[in-house]
C-alpha atoms as a PDB file:
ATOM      1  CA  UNK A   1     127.760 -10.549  22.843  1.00  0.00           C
ATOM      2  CA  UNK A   2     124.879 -13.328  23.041  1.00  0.00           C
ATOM      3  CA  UNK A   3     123.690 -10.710  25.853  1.00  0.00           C
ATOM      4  CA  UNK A   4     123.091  -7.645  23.687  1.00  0.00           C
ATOM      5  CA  UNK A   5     121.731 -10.034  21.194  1.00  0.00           C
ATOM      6  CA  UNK A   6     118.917 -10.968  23.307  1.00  0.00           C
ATOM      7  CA  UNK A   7     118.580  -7.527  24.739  1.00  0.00           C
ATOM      8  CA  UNK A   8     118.628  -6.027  20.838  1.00  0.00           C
ATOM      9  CA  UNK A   9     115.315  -9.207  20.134  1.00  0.00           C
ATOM     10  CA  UNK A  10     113.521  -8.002  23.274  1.00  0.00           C
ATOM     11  CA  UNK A  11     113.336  -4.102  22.233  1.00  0.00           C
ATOM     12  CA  UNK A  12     111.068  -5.274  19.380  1.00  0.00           C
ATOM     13  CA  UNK A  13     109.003  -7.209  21.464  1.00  0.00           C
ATOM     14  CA  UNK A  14     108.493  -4.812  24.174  1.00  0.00           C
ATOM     15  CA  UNK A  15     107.651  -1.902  21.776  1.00  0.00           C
ATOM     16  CA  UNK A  16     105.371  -4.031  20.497  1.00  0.00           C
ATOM     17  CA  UNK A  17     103.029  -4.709  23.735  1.00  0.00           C
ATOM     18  CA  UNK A  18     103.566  -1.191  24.554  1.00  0.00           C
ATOM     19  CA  UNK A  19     102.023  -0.070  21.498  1.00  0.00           C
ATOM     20  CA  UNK A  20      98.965  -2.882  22.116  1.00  0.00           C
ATOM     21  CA  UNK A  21      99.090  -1.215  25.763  1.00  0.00           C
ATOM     22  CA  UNK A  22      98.063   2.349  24.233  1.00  0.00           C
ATOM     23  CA  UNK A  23      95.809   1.014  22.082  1.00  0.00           C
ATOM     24  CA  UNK A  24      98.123   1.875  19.004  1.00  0.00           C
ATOM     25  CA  UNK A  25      97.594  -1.527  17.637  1.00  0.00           C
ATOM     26  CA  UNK A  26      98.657  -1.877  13.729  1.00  0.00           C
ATOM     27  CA  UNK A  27      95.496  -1.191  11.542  1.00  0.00           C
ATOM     28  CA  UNK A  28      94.665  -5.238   9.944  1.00  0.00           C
ATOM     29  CA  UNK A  29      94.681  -5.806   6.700  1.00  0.00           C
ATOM     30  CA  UNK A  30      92.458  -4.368   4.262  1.00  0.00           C
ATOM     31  CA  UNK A  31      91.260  -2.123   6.721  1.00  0.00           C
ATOM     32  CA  UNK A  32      92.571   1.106   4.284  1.00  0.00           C
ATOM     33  CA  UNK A  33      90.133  -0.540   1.325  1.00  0.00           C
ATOM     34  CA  UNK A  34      87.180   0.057   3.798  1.00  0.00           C
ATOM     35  CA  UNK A  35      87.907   3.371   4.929  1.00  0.00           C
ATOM     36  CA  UNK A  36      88.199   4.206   1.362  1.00  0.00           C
ATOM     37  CA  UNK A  37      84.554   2.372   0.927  1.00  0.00           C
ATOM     38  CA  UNK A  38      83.368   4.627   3.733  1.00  0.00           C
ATOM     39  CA  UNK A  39      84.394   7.555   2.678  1.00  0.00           C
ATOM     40  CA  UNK A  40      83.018   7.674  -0.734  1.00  0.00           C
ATOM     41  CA  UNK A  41      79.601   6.664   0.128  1.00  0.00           C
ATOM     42  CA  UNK A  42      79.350   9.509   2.680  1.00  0.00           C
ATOM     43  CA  UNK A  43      80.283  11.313  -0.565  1.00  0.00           C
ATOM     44  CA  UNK A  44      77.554   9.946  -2.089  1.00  0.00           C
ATOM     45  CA  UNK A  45      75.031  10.397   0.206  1.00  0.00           C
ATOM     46  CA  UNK A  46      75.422  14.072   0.981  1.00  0.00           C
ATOM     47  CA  UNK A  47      72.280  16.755  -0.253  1.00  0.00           C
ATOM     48  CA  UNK A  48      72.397  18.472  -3.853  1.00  0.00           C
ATOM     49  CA  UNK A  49      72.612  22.022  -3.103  1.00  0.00           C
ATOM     50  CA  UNK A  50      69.357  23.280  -4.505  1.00  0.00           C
ATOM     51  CA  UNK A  51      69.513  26.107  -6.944  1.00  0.00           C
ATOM     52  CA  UNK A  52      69.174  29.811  -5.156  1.00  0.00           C
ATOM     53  CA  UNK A  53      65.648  31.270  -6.508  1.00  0.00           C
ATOM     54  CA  UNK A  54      65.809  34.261  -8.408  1.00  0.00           C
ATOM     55  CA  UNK A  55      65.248  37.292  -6.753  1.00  0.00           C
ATOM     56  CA  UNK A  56      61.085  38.737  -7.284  1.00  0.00           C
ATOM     57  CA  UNK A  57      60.682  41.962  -9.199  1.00  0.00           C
ATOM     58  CA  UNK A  58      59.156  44.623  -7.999  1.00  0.00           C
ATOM     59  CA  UNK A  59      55.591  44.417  -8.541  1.00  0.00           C
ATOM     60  CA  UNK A  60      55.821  40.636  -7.188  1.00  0.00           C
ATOM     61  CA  UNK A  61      57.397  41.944  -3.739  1.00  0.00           C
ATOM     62  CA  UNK A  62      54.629  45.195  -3.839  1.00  0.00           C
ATOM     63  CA  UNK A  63      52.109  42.188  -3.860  1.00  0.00           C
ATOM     64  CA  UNK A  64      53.543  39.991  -1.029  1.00  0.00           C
ATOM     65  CA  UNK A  65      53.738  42.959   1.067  1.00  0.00           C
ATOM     66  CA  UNK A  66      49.831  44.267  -0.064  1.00  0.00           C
ATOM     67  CA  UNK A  67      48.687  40.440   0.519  1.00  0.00           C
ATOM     68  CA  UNK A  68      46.491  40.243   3.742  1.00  0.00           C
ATOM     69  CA  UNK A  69      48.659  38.202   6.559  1.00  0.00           C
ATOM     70  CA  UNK A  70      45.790  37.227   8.540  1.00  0.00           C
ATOM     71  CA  UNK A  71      46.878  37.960  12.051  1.00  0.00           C
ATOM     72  CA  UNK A  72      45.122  37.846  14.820  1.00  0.00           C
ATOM     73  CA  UNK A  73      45.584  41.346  15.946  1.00  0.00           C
ATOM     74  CA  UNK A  74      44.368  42.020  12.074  1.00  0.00           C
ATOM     75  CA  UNK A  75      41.121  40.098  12.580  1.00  0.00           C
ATOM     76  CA  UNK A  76      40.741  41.410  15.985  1.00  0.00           C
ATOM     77  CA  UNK A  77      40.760  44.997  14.826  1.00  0.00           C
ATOM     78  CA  UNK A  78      38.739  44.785  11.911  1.00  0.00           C
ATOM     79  CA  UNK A  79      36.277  42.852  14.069  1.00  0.00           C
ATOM     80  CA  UNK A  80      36.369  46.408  16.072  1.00  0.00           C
ATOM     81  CA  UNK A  81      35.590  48.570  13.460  1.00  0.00           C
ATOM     82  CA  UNK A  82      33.001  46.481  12.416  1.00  0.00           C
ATOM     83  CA  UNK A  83      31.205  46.538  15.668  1.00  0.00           C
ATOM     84  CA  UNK A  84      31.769  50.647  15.771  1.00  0.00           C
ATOM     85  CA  UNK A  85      30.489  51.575  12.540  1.00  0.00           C
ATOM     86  CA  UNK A  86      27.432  49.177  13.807  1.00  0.00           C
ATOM     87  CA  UNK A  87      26.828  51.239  17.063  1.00  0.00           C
ATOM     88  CA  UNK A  88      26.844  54.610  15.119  1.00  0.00           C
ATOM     89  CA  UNK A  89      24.511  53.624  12.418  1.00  0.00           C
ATOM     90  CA  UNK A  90      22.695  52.249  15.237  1.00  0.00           C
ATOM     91  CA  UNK A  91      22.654  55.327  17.074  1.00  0.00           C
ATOM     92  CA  UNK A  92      21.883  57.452  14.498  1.00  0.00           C
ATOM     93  CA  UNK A  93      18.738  56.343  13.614  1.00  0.00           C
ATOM     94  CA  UNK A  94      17.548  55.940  17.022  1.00  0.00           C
ATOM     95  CA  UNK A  95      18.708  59.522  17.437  1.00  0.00           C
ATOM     96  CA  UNK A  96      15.982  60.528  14.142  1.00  0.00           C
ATOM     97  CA  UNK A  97      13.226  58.348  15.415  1.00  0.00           C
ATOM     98  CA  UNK A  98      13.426  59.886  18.872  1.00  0.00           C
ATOM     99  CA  UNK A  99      12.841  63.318  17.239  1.00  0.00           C
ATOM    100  CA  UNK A 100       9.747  61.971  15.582  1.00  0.00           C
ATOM    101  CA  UNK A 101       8.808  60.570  17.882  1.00  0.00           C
ATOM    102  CA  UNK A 102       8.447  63.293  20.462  1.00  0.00           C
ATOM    103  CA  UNK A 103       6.466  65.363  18.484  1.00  0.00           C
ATOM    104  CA  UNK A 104       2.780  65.597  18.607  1.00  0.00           C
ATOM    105  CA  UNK A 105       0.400  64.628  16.110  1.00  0.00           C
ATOM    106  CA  UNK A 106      -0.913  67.634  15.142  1.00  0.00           C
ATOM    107  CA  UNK A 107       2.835  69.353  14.489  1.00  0.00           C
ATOM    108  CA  UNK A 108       3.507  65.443  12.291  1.00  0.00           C
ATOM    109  CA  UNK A 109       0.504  66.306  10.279  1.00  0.00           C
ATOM    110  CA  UNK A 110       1.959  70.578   9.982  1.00  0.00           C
ATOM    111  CA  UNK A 111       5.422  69.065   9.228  1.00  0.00           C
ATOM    112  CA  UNK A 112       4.223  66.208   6.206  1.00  0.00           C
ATOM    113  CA  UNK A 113       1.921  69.456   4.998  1.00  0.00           C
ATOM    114  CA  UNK A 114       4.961  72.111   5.255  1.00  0.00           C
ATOM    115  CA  UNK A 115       7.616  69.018   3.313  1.00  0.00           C
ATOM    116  CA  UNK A 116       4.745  68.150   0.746  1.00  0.00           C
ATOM    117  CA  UNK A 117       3.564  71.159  -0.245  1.00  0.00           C
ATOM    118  CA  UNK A 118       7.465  72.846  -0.468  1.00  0.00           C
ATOM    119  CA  UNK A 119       8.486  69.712  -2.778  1.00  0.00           C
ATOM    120  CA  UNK A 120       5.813  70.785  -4.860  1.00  0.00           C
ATOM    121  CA  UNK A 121       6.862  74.112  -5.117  1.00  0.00           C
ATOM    122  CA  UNK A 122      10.443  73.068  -5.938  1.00  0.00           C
ATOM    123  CA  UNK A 123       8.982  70.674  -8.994  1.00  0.00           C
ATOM    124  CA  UNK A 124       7.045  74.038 -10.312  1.00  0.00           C
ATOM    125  CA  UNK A 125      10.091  75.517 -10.214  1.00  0.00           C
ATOM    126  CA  UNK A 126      12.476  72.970 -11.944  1.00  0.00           C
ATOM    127  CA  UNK A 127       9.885  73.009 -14.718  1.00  0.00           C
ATOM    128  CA  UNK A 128       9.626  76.861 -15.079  1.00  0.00           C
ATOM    129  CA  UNK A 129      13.843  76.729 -15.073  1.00  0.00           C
ATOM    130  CA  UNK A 130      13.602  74.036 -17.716  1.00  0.00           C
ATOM    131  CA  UNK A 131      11.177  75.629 -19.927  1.00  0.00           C
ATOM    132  CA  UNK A 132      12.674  79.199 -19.609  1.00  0.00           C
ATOM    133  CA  UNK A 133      16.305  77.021 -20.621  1.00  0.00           C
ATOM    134  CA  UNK A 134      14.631  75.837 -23.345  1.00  0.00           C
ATOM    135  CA  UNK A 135      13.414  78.914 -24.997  1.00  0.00           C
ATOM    136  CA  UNK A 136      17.157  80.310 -24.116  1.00  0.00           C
ATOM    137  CA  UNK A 137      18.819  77.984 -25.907  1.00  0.00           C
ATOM    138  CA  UNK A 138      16.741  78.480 -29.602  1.00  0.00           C
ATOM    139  CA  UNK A 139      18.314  81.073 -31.408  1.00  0.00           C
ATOM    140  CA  UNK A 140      15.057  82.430 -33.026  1.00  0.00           C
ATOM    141  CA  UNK A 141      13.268  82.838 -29.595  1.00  0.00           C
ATOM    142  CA  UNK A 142      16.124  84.364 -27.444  1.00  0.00           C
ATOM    143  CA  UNK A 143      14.911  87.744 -27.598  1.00  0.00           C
ATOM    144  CA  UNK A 144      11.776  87.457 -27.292  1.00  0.00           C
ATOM    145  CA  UNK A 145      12.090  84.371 -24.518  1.00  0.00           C
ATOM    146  CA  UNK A 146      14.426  87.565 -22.427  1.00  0.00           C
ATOM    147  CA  UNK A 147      11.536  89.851 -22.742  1.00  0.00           C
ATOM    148  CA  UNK A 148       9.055  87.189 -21.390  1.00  0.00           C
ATOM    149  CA  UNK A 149      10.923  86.443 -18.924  1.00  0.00           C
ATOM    150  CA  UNK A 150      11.805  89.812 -17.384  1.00  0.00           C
ATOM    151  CA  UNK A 151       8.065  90.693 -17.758  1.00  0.00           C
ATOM    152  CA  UNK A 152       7.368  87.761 -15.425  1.00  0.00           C
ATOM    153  CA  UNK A 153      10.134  88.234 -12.980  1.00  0.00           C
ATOM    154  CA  UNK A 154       8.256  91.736 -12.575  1.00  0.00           C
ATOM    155  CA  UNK A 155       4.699  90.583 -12.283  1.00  0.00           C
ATOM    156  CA  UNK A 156       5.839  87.944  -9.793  1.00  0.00           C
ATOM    157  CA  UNK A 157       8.153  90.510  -7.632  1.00  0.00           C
ATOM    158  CA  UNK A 158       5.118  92.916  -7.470  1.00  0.00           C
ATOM    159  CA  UNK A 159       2.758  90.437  -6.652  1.00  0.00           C
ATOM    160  CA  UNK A 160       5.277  89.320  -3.694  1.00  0.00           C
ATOM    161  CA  UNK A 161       6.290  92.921  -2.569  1.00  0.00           C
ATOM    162  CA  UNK A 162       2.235  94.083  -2.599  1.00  0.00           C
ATOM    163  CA  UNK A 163       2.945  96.026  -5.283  1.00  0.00           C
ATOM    164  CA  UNK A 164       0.397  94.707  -7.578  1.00  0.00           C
ATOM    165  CA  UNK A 165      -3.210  92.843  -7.088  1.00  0.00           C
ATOM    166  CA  UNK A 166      -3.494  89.434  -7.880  1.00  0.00           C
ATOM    167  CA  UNK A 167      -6.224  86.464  -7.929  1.00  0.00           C
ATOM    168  CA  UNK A 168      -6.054  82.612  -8.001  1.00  0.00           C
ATOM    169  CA  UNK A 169      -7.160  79.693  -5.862  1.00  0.00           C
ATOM    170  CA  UNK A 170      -6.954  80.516  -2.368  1.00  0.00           C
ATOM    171  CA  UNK A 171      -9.110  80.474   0.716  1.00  0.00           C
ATOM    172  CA  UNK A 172     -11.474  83.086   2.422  1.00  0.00           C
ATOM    173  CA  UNK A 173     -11.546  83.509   6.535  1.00  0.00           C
ATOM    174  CA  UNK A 174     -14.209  84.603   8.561  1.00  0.00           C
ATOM    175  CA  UNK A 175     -12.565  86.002  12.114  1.00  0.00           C
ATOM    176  CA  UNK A 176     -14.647  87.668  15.009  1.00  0.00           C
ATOM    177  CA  UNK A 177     -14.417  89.228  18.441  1.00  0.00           C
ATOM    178  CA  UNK A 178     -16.322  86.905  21.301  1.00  0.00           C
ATOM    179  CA  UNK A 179     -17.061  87.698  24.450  1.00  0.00           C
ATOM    180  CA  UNK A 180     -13.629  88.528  24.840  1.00  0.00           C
ATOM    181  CA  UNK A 181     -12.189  90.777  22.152  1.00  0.00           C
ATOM    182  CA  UNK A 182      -8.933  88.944  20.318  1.00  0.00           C
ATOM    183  CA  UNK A 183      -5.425  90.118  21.096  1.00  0.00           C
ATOM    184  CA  UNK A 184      -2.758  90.821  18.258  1.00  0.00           C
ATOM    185  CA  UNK A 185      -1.167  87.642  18.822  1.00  0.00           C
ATOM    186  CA  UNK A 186      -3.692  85.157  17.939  1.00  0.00           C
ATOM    187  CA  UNK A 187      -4.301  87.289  14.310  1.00  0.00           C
ATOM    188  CA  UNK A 188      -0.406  87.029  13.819  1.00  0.00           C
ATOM    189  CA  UNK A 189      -0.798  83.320  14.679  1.00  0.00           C
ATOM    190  CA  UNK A 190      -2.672  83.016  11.676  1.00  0.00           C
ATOM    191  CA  UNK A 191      -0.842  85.023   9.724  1.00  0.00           C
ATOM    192  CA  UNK A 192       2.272  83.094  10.327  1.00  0.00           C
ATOM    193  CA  UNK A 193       0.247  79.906   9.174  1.00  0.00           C
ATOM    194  CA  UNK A 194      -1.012  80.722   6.139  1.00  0.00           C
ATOM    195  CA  UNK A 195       2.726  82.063   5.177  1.00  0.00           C
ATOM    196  CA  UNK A 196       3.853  78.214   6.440  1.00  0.00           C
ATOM    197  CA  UNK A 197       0.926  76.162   4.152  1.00  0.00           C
ATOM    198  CA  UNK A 198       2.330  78.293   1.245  1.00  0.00           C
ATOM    199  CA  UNK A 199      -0.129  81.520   0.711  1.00  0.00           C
ATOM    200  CA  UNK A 200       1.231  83.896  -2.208  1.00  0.00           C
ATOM    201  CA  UNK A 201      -0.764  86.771  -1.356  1.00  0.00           C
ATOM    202  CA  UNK A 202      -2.753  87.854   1.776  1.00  0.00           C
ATOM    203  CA  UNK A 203      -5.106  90.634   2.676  1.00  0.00           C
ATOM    204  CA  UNK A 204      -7.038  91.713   5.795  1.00  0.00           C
ATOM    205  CA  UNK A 205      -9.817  93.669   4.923  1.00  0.00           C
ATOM    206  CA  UNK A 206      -8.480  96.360   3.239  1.00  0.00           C
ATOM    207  CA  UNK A 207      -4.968  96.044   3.970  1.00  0.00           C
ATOM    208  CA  UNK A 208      -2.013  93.723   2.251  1.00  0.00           C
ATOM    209  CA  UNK A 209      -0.245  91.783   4.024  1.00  0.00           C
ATOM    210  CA  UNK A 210       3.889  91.482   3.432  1.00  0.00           C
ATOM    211  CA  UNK A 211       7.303  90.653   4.696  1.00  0.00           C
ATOM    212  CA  UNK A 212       7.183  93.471   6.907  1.00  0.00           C
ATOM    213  CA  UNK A 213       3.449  93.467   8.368  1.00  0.00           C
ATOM    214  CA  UNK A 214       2.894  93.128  12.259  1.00  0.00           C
ATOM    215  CA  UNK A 215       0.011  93.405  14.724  1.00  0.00           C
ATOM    216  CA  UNK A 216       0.226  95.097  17.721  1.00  0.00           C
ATOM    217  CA  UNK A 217      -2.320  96.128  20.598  1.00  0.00           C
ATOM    218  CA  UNK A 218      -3.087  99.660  20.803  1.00  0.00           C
ATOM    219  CA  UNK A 219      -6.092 100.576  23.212  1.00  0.00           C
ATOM    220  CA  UNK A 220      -8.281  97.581  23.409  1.00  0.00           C
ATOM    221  CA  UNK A 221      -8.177  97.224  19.635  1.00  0.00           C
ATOM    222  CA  UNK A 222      -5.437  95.842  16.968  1.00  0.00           C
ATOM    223  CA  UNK A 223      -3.232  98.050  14.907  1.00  0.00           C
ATOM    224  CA  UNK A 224      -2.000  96.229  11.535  1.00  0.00           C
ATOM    225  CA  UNK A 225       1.005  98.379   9.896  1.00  0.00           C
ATOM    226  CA  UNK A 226       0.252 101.581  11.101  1.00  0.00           C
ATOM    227  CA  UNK A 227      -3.440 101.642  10.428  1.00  0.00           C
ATOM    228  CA  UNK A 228      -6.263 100.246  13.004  1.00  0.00           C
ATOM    229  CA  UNK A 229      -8.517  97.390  12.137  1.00  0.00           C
ATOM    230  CA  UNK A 230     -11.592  96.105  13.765  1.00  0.00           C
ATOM    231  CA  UNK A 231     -13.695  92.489  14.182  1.00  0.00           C
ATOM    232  CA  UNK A 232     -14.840  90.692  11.796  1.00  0.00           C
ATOM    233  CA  UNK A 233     -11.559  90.234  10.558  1.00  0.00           C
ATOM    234  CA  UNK A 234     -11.512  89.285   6.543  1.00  0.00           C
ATOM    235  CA  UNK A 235      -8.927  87.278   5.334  1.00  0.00           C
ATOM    236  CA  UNK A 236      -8.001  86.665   1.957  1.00  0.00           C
ATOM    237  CA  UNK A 237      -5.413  84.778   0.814  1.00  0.00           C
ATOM    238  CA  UNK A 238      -4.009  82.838  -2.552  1.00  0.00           C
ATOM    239  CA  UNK A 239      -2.629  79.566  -2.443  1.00  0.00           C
ATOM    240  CA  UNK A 240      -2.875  75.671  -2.408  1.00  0.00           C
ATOM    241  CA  UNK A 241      -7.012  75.698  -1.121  1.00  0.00           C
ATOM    242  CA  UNK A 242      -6.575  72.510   0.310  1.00  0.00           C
ATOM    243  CA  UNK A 243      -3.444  72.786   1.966  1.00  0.00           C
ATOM    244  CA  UNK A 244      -4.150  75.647   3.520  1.00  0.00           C
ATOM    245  CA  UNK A 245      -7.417  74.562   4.714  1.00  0.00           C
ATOM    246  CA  UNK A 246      -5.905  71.828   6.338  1.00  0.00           C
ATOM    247  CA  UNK A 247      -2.884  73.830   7.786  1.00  0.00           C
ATOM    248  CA  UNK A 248      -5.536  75.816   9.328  1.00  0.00           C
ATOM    249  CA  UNK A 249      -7.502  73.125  11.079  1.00  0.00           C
ATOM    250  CA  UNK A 250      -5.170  71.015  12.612  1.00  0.00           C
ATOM    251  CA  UNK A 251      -5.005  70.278  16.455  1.00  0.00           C
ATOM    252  CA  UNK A 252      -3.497  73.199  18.091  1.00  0.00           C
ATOM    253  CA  UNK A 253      -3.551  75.220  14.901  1.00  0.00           C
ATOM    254  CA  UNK A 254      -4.190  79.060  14.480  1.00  0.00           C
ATOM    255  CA  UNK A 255      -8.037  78.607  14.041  1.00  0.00           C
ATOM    256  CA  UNK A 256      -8.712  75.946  17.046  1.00  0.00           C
ATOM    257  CA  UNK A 257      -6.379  78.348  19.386  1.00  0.00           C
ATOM    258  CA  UNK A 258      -9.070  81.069  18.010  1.00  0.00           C
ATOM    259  CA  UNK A 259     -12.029  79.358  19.092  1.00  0.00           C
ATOM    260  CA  UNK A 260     -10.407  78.670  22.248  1.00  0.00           C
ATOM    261  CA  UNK A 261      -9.307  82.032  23.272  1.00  0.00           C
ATOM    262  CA  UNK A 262     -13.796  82.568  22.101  1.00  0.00           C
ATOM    263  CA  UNK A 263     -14.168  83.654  18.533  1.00  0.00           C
ATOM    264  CA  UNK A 264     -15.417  82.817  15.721  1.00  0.00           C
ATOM    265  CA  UNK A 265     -13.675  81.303  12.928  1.00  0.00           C
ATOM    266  CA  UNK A 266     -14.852  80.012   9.611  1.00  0.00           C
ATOM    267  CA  UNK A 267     -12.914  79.123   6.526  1.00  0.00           C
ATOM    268  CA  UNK A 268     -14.688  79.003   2.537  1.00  0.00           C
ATOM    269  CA  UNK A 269     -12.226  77.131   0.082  1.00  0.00           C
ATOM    270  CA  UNK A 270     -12.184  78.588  -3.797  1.00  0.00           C
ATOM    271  CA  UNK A 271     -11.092  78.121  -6.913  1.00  0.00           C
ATOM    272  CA  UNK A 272     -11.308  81.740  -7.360  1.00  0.00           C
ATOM    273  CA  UNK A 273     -10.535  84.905  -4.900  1.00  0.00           C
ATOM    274  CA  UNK A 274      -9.399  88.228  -5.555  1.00  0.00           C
ATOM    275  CA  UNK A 275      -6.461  90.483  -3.505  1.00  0.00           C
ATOM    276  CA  UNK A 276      -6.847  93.701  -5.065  1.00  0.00           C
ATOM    277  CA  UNK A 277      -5.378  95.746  -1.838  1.00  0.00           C
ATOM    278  CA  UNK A 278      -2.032  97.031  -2.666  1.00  0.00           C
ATOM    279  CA  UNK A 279       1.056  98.127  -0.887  1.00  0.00           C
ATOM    280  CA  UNK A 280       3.874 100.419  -2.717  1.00  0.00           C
ATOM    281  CA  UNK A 281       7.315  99.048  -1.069  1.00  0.00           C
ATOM    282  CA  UNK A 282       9.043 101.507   0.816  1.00  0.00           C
ATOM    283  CA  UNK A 283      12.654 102.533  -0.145  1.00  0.00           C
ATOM    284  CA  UNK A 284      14.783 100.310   2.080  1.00  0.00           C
ATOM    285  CA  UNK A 285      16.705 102.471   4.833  1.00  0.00           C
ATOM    286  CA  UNK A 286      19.976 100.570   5.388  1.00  0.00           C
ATOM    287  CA  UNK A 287      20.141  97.587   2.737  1.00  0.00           C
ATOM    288  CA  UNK A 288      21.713  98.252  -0.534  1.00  0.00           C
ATOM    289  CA  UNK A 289      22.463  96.169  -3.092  1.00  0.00           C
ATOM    290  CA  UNK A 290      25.405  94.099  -3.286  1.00  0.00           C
ATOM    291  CA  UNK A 291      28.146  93.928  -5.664  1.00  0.00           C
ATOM    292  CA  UNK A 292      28.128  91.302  -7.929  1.00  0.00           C
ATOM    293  CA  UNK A 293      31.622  90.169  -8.841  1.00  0.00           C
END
């Protein structure tokens, strides 16, 4: 009995190192207060959860997405289109000046003449518009501004057609054979520039000049519509005096080429010349009116 006694007291004991072995040792004491300690000041010292934002209306997420990021590929393109609106506008006007530039200065001089003298002509005609509107729009002068004006439509369509004689400012031009008698060409030379510096109304000796004129050689002499004409050659014509003067005279013009080729030109500016040569329009032979809708 005293055996199993001592063998009952040693069980304790040896469970007890084996548990020390393993490192199951009994927890001290007091050791469940500071677990408890730790636990609730990790408690304590965990984050708030921060309120979730509300989500942006419409217009406030229409704005984020319209608001410039800034990216380099962004900056990098617009930094492109910059530079290739810069080379056109670049190009451009080198591409006008080089036009300019290659002309001569006798066709700069005929081109500022031709631009002046057709601006002109369009201010004339914004004030005739305006005035005519004017008279239109009173009620007492309507009928009698309608009569005007068709009267004046006519006197200006027959004095353009040939149809009638007119007179005005305009220039006179002295043109003779040399040595050399002149061909057709050089006369329509010069009639083409006197139509260019603006003449209303043109006459070669006895013969008006319109739309449809022409020169042609016919047996060492010049024909003019039909009907032969011989040196001197006397124009008339009605227009700006000092335009067409000018027009006339510049390097490489109708007159120089004249005097080249060996004859005589002379031009007398006045305030006052007379085209009393007439032409009654033929009927046309394949135009026709078109219908107005």
């Amino acid at each position: 009995m005293s055996d199993d006694g001592d063998r009952a007291d040693e069980k304790p004991a040896e469970t007890e190192a084996e548990n020390k072995a393993r490192g199951n040792a009994p927890a001290p004491a007091g050791a469940a207060e500071v677990v408890g300690e730790a636990v609730d000041d990790a408690s304590d010292n965990e984050p708030t959860p921060e309120p979730t934002p509300e989500p942006a209306s419409g217009w406030k997420r229409v704005a984020q997405l319209l608001r410039p990021r800034g990216t380099r590929s962004e900056l990098l393109t617009g930094l492109l289109c910059l530079a290739l609106g810069f080379a056109l506008a670049v190009q451009v006007g080198q591409s006008t000046g080089d036009q300019l530039s290659s002309l001569r200065q006798d066709e700069l001089v005929r081109l500022l003449d031709e631009v002046t003298q057709r601006a002109d002509q369009l201010d004339a005609e914004v004030s005739d518009l305006e005035e005519i509107r004017d008279d239109l729009q009173s009620e007492g002068g309507r009928d009698q501004a309608a009569r005007d004006l068709a009267r004046q439509r006519a006197e200006q369509e027959g004095i353009l057609s040939g149809r009638l004689p007119a007179q005005g400012p305009g220039v006179q031009i002295h043109v003779a054979d040399g040595a050399k008698p002149l061909e057709a060409q050089a006369l329509f030379n010069l009639l083409e520039e006197l139509r260019n510096a603006g003449a209303e109304a043109i006459q070669v000796n006895d013969v008006r000049l319109v739309t449809t004129s022409y020169f042609v050689d016919s047996g060492g002499g010049i024909v003019l519509d039909g009907a032969a004409i011989a040196s001197p050659y006397e124009w008339t014509a009605i227009g700006d005096p000092e335009t067409i003067d000018r027009a006339l005279e510049i390097p490489g013009g109708a007159l120089p080429r004249l005097r080249e080729e060996g004859g005589e030109a002379t031009t007398t500016v006045s305030d006052q010349v007379s085209v009393d040569a007439v032409r009654i329009p033929g009927e046309p032979e394949h135009a026709e009116p078109a219908d107005q809708e």
